[in-house]
PDB file of N, CA and C in Angstrom:
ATOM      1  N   UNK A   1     -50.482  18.561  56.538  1.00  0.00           N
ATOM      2  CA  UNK A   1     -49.166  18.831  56.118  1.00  0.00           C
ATOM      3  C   UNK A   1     -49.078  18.653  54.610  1.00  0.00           C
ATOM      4  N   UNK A   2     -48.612  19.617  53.882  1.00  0.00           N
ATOM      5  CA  UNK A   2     -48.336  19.764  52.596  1.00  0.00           C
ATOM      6  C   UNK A   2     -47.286  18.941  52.217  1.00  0.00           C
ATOM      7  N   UNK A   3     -47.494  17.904  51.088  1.00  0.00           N
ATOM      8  CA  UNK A   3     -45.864  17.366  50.854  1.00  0.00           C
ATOM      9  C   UNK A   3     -45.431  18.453  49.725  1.00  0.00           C
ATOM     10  N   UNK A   4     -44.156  18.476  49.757  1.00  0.00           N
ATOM     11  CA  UNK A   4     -43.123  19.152  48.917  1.00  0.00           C
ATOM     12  C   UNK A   4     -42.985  18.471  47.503  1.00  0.00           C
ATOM     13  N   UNK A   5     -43.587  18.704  46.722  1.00  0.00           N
ATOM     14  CA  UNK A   5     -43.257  18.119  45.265  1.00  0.00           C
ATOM     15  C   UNK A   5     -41.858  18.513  44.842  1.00  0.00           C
ATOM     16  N   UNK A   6     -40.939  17.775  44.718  1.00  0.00           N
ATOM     17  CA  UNK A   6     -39.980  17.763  43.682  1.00  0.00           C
ATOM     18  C   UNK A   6     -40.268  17.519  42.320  1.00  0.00           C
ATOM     19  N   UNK A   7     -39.744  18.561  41.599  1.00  0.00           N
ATOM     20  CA  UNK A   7     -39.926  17.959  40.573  1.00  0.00           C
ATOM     21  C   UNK A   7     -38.684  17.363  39.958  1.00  0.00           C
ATOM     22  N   UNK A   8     -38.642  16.086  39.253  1.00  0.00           N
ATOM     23  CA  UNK A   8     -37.740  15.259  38.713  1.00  0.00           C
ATOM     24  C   UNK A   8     -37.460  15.454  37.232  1.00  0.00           C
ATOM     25  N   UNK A   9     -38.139  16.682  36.557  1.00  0.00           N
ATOM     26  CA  UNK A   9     -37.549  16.663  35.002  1.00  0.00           C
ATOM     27  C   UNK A   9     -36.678  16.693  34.615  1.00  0.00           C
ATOM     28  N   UNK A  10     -36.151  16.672  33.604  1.00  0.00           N
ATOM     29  CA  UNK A  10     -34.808  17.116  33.112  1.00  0.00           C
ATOM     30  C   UNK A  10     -34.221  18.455  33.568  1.00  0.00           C
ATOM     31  N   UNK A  11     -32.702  18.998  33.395  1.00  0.00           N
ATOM     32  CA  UNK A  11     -32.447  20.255  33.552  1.00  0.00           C
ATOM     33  C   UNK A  11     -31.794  20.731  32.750  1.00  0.00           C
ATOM     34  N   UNK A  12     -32.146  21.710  31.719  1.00  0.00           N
ATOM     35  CA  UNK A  12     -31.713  22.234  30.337  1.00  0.00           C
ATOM     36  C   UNK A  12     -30.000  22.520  30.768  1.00  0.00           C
ATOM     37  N   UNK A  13     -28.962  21.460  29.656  1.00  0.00           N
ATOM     38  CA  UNK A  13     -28.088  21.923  29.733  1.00  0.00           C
ATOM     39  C   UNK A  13     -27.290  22.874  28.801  1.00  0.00           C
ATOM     40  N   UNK A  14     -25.987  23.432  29.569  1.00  0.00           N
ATOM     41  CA  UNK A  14     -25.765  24.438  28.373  1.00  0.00           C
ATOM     42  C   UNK A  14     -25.306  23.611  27.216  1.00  0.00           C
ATOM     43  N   UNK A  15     -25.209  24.494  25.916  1.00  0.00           N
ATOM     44  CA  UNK A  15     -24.322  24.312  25.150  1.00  0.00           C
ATOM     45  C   UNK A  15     -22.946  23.644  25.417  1.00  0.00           C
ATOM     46  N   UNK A  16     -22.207  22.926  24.916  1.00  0.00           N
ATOM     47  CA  UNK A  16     -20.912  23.011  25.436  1.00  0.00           C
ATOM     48  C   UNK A  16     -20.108  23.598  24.144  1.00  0.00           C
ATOM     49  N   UNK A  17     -19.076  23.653  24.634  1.00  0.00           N
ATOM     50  CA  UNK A  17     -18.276  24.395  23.860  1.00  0.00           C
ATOM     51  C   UNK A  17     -17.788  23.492  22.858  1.00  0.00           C
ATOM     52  N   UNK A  18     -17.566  23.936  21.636  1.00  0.00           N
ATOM     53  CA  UNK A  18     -16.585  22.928  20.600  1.00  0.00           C
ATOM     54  C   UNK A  18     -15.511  22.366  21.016  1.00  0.00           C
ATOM     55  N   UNK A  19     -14.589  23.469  21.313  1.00  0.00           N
ATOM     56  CA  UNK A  19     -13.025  22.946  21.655  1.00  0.00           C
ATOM     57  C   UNK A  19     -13.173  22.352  22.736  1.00  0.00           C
ATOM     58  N   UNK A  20     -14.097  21.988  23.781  1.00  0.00           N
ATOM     59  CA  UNK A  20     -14.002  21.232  24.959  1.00  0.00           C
ATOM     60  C   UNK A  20     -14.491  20.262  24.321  1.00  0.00           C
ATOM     61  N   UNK A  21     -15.609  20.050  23.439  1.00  0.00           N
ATOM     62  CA  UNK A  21     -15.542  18.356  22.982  1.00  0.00           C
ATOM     63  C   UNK A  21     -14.538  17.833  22.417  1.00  0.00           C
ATOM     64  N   UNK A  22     -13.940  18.810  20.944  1.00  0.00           N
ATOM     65  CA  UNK A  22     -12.589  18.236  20.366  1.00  0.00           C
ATOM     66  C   UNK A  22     -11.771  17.850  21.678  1.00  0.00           C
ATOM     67  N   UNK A  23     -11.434  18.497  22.113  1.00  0.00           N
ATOM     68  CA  UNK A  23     -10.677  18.208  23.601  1.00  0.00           C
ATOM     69  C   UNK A  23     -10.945  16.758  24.503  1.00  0.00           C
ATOM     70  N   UNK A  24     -11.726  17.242  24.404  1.00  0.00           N
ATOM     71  CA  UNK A  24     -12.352  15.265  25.349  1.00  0.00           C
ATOM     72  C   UNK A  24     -12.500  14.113  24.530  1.00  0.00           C
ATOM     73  N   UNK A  25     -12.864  14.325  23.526  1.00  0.00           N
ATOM     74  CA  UNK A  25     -12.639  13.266  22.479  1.00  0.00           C
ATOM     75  C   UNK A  25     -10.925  13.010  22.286  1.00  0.00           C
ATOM     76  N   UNK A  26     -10.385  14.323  21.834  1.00  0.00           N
ATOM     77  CA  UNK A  26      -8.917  14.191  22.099  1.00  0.00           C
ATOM     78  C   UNK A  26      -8.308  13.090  23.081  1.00  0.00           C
ATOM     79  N   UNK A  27      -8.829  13.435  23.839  1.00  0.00           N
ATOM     80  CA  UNK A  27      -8.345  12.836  25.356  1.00  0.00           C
ATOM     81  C   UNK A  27      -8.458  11.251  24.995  1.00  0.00           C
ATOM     82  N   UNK A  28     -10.123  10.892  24.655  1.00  0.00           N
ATOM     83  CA  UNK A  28     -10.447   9.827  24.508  1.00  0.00           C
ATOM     84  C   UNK A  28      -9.704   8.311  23.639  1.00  0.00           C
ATOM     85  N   UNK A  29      -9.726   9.445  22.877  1.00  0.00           N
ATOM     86  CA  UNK A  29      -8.735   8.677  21.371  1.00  0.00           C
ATOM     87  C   UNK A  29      -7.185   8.199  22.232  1.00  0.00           C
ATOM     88  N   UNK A  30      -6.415   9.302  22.753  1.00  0.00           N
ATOM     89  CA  UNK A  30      -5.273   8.807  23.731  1.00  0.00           C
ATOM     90  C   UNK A  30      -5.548   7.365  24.561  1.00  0.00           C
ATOM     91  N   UNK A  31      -6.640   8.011  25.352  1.00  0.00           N
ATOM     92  CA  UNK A  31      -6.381   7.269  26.424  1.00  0.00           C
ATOM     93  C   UNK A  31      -6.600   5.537  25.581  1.00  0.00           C
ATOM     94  N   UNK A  32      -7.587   5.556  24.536  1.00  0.00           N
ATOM     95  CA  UNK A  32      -7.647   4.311  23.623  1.00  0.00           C
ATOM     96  C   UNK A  32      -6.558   3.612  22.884  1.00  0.00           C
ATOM     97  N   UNK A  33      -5.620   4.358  22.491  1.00  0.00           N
ATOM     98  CA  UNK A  33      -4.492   4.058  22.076  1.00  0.00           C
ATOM     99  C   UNK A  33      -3.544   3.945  23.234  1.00  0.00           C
ATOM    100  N   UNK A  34      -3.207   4.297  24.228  1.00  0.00           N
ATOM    101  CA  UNK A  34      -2.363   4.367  25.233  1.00  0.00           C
ATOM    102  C   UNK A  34      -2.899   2.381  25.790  1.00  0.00           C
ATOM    103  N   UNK A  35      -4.142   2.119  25.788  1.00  0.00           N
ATOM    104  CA  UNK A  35      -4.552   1.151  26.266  1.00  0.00           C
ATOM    105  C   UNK A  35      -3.929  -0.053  25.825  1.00  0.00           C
ATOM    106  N   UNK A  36      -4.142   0.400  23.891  1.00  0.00           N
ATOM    107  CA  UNK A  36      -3.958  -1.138  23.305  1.00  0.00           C
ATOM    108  C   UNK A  36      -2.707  -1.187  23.052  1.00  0.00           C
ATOM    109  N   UNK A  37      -1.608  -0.246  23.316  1.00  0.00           N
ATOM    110  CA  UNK A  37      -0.718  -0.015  23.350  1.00  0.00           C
ATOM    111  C   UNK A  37      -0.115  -0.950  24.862  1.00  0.00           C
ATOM    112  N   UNK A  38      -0.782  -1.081  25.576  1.00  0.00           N
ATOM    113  CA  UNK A  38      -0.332  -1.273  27.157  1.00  0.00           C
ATOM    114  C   UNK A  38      -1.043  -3.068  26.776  1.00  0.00           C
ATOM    115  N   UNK A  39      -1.980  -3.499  26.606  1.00  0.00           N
ATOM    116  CA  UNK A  39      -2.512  -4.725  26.015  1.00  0.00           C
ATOM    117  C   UNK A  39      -1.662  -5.374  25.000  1.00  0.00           C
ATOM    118  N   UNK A  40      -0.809  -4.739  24.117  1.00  0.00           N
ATOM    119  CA  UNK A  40       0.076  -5.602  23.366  1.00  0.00           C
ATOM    120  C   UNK A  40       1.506  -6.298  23.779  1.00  0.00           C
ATOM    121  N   UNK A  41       1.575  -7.307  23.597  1.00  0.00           N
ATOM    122  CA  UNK A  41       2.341  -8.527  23.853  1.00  0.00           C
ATOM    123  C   UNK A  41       3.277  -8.358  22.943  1.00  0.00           C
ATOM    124  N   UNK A  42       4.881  -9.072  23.317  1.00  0.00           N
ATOM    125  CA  UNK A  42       5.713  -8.942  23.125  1.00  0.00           C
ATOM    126  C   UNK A  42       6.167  -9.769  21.997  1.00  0.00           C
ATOM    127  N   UNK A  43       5.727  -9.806  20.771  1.00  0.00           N
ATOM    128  CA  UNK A  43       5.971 -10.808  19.267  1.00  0.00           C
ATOM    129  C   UNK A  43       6.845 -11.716  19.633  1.00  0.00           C
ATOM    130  N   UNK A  44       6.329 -12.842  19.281  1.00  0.00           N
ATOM    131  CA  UNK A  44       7.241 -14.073  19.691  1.00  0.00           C
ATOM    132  C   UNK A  44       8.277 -14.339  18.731  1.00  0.00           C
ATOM    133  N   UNK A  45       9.323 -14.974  18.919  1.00  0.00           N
ATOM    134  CA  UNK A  45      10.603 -14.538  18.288  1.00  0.00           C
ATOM    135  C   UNK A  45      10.337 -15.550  16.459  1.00  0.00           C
ATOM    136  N   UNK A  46       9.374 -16.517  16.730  1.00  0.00           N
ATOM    137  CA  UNK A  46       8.864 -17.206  15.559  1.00  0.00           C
ATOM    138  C   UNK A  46       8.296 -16.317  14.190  1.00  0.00           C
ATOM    139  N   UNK A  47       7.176 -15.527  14.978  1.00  0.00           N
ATOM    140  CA  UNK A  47       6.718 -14.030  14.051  1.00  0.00           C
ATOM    141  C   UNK A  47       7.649 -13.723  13.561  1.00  0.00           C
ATOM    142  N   UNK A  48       8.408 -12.787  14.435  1.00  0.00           N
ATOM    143  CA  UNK A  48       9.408 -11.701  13.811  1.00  0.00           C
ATOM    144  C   UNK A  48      10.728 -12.944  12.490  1.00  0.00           C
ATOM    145  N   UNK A  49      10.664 -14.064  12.744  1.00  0.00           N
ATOM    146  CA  UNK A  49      11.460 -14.736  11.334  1.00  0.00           C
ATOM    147  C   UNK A  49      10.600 -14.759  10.626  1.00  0.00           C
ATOM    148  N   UNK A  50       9.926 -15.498  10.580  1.00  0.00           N
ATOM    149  CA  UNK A  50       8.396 -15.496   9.556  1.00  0.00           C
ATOM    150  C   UNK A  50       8.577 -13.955   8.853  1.00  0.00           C
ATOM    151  N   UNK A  51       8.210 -12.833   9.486  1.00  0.00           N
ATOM    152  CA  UNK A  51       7.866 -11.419   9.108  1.00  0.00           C
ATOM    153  C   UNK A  51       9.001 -11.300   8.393  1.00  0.00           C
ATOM    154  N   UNK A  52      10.889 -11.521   8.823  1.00  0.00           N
ATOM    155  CA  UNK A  52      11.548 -10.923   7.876  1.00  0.00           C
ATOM    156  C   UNK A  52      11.845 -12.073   7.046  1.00  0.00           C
ATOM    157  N   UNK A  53      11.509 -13.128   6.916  1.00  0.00           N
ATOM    158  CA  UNK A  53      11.516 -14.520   5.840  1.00  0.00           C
ATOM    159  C   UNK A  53      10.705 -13.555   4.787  1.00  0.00           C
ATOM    160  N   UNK A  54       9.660 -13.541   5.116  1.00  0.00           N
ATOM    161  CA  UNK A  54       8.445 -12.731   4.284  1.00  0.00           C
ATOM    162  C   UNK A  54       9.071 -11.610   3.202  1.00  0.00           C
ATOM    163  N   UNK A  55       9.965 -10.524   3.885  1.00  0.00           N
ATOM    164  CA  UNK A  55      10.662  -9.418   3.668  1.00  0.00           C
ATOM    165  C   UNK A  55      11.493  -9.850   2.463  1.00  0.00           C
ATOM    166  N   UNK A  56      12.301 -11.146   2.934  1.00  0.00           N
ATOM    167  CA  UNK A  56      13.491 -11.331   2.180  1.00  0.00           C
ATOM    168  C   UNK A  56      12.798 -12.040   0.849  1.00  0.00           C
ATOM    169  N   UNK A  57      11.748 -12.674   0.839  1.00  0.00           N
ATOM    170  CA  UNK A  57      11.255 -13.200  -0.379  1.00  0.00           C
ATOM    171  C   UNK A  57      10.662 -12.132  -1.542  1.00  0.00           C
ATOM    172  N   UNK A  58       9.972 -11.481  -0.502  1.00  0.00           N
ATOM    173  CA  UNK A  58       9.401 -10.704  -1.610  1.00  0.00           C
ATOM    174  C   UNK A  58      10.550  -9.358  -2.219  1.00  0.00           C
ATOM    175  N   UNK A  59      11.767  -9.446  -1.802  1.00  0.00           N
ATOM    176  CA  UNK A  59      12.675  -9.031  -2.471  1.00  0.00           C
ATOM    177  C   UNK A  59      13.279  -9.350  -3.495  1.00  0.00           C
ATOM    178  N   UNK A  60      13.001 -10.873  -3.343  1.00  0.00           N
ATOM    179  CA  UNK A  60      13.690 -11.659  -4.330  1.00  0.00           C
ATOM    180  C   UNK A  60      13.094 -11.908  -5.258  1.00  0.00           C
ATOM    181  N   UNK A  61      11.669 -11.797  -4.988  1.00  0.00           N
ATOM    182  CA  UNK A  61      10.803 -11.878  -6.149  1.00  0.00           C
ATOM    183  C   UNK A  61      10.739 -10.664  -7.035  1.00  0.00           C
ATOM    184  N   UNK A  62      11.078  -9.528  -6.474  1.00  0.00           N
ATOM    185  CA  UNK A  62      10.860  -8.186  -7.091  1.00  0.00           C
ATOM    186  C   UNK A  62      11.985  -8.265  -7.923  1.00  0.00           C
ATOM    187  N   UNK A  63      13.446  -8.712  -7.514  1.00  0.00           N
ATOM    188  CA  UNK A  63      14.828  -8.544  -8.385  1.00  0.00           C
ATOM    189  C   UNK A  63      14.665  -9.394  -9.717  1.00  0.00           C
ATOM    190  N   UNK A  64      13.735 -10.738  -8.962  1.00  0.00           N
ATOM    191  CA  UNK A  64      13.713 -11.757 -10.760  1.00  0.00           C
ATOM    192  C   UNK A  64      12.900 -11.397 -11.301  1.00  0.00           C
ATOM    193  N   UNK A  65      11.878 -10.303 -11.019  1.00  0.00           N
ATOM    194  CA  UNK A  65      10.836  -9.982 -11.777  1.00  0.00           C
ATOM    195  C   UNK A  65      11.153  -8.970 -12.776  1.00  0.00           C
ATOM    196  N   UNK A  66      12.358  -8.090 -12.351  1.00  0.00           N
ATOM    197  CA  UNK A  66      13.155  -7.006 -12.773  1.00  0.00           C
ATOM    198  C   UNK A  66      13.758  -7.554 -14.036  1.00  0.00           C
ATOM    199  N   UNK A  67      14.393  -8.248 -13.383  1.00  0.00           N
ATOM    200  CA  UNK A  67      15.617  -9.402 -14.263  1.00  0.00           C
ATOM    201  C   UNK A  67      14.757  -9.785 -15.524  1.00  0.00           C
ATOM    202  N   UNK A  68      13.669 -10.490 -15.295  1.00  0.00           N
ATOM    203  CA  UNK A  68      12.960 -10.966 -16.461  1.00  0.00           C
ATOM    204  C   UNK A  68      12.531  -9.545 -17.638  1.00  0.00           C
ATOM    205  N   UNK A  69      11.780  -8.645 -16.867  1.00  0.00           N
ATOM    206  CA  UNK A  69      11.536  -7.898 -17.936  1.00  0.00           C
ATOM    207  C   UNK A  69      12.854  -7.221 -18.909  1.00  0.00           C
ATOM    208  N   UNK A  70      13.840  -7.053 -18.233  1.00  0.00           N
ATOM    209  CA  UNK A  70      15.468  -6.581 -18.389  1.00  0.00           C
ATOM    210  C   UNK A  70      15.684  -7.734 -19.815  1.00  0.00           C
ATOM    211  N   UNK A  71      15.353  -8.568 -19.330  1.00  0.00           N
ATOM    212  CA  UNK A  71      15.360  -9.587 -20.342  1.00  0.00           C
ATOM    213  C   UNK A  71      14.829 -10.062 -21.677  1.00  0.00           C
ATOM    214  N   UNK A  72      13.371  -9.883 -21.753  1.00  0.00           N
ATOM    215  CA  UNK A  72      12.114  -9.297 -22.285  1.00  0.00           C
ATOM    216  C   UNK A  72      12.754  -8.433 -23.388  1.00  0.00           C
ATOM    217  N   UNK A  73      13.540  -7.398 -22.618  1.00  0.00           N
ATOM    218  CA  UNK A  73      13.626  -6.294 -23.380  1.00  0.00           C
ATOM    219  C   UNK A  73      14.534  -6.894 -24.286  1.00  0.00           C
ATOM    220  N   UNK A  74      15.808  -7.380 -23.622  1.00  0.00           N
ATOM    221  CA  UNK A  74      16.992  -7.900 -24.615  1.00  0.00           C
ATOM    222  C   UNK A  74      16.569  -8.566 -25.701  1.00  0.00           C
ATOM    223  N   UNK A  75      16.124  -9.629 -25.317  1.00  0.00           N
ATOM    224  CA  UNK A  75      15.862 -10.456 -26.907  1.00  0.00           C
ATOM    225  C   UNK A  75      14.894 -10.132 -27.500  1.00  0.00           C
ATOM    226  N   UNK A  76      13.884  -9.167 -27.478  1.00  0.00           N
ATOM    227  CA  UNK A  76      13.134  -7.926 -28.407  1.00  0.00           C
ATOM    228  C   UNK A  76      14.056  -7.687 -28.878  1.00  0.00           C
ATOM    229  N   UNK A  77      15.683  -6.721 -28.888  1.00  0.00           N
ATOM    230  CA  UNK A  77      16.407  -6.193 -29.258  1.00  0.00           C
ATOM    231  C   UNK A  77      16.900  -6.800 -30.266  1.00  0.00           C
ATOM    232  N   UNK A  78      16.960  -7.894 -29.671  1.00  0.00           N
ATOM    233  CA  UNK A  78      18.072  -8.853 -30.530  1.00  0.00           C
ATOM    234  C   UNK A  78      17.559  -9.447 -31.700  1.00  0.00           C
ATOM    235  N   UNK A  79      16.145  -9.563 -31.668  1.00  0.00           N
ATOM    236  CA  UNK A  79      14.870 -10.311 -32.564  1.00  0.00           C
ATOM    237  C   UNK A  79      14.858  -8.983 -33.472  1.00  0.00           C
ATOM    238  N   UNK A  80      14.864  -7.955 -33.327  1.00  0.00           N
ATOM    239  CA  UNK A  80      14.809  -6.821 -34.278  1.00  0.00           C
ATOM    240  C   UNK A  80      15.570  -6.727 -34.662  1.00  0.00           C
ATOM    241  N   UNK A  81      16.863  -6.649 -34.470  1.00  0.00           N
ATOM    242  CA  UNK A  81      18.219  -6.318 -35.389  1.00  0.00           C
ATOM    243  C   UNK A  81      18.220  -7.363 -36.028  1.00  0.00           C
ATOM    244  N   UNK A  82      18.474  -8.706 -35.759  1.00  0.00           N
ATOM    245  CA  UNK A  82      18.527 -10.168 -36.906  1.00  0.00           C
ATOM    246  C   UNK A  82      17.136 -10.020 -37.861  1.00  0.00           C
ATOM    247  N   UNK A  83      15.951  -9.356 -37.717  1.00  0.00           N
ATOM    248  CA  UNK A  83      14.532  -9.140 -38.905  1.00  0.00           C
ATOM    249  C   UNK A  83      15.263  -8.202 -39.757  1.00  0.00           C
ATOM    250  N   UNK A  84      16.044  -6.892 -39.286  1.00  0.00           N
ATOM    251  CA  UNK A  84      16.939  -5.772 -40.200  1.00  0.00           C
ATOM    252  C   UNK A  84      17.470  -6.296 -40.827  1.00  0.00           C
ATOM    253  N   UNK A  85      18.593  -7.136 -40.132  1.00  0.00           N
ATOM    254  CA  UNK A  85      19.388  -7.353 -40.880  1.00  0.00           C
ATOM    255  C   UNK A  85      19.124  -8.618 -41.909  1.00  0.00           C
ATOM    256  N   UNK A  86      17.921  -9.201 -42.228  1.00  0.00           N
ATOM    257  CA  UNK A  86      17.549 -10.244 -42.890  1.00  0.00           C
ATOM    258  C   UNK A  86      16.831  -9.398 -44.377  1.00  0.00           C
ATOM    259  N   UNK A  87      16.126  -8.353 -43.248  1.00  0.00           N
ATOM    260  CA  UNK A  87      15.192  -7.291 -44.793  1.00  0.00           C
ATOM    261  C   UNK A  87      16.647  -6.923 -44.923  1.00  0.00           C
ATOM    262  N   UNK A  88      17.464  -6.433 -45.093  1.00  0.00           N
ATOM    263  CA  UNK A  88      18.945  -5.869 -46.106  1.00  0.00           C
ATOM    264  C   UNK A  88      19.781  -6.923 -46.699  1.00  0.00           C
ATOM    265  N   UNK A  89      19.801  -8.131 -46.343  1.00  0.00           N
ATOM    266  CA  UNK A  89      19.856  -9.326 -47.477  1.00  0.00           C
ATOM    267  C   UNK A  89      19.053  -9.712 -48.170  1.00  0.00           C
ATOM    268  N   UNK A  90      17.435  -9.434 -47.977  1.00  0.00           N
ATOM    269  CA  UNK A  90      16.484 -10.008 -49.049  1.00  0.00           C
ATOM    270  C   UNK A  90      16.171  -8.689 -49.747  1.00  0.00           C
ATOM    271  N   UNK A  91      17.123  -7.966 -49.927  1.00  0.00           N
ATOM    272  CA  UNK A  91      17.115  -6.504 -50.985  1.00  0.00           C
ATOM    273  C   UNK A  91      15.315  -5.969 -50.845  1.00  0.00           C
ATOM    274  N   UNK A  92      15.395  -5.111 -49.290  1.00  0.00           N
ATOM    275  CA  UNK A  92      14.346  -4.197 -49.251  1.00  0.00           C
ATOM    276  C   UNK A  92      13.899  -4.760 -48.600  1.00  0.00           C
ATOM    277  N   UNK A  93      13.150  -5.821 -48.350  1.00  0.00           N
ATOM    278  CA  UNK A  93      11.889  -6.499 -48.198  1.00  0.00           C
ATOM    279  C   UNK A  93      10.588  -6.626 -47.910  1.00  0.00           C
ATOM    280  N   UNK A  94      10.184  -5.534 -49.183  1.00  0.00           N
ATOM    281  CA  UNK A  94       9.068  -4.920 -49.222  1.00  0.00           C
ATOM    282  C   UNK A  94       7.955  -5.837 -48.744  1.00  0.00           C
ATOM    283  N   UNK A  95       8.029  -7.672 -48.716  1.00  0.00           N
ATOM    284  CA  UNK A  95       6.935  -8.268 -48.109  1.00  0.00           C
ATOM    285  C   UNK A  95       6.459  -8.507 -46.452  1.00  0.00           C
ATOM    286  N   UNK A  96       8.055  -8.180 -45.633  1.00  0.00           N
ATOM    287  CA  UNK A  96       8.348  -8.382 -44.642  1.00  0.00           C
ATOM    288  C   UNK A  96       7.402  -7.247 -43.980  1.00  0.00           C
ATOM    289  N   UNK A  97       6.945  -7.731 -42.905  1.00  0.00           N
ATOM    290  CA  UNK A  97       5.788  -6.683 -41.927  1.00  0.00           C
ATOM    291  C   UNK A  97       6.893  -6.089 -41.002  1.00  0.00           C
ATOM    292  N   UNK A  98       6.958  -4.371 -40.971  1.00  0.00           N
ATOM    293  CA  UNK A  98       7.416  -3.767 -40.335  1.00  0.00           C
ATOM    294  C   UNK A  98       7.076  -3.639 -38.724  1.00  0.00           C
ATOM    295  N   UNK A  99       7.744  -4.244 -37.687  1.00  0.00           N
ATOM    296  CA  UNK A  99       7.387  -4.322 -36.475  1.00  0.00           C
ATOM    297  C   UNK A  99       7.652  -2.892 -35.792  1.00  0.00           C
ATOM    298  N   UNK A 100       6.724  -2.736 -34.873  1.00  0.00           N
ATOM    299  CA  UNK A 100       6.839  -1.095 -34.149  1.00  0.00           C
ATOM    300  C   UNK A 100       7.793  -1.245 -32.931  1.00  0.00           C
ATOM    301  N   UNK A 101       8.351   0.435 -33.248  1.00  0.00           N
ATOM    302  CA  UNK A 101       9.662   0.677 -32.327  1.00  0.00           C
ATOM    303  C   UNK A 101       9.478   0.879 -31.293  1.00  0.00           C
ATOM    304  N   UNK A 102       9.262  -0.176 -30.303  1.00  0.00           N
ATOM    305  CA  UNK A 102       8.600   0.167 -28.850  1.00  0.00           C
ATOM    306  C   UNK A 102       9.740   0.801 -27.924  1.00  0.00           C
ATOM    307  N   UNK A 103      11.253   0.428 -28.076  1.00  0.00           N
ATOM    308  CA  UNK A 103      12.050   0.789 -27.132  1.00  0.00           C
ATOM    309  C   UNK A 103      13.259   1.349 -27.558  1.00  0.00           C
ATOM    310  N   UNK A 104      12.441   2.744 -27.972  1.00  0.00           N
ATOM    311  CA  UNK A 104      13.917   3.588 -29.103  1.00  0.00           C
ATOM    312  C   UNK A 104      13.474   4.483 -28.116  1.00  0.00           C
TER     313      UNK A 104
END
């Protein structure tokens, strides 16, 4: 009796198509996000103060940071007009160093 050889090699597959991989990968990416989406827990009410504590500071830091340069600017202003008006009492004052007009 003859045994029947099977053979066990591989079996050439086709090509697959592009849009069926974009497609299944598609799928994949969902179903991955749908997951950790379904795995996330409900922020404990401690977080969410913390998170807008967080919010409200760094607002406040942005307004005095505003404020200061606003400020910055003023007494530049004010430091230049009192140097003017000091060179037009010391008639000219050709020794006085001319400071540059940063905020004309």
């Amino acid at each position: 009796m003859t045994l029947v050889r099977r053979s066990y090699d591989y079996s050439k597959m086709e090509k697959e198509d592009p849009e069926e991989v974009n497609h299944r990968r598609a799928q994949f990416l969902i179903y991955k996000v749908m997951e950790k989406a379904d795995s996330r827990r409900k922020p404990s009410f401690l977080r969410v103060r913390i998170c807008r504590l967080r919010v409200k500071i760094g607002r406040r830091l942005k307004r005095l940071r505003k404020s200061i340069a606003a400020a910055k600017v003023g007494v530049y202003r004010q430091v230049l007009s009192q140097l003017k008006a000091w060179k037009r009492l010391l008639g000219g004052g050709e020794t006085l160093v001319t400071l540059p007009h940063l905020f004309t």
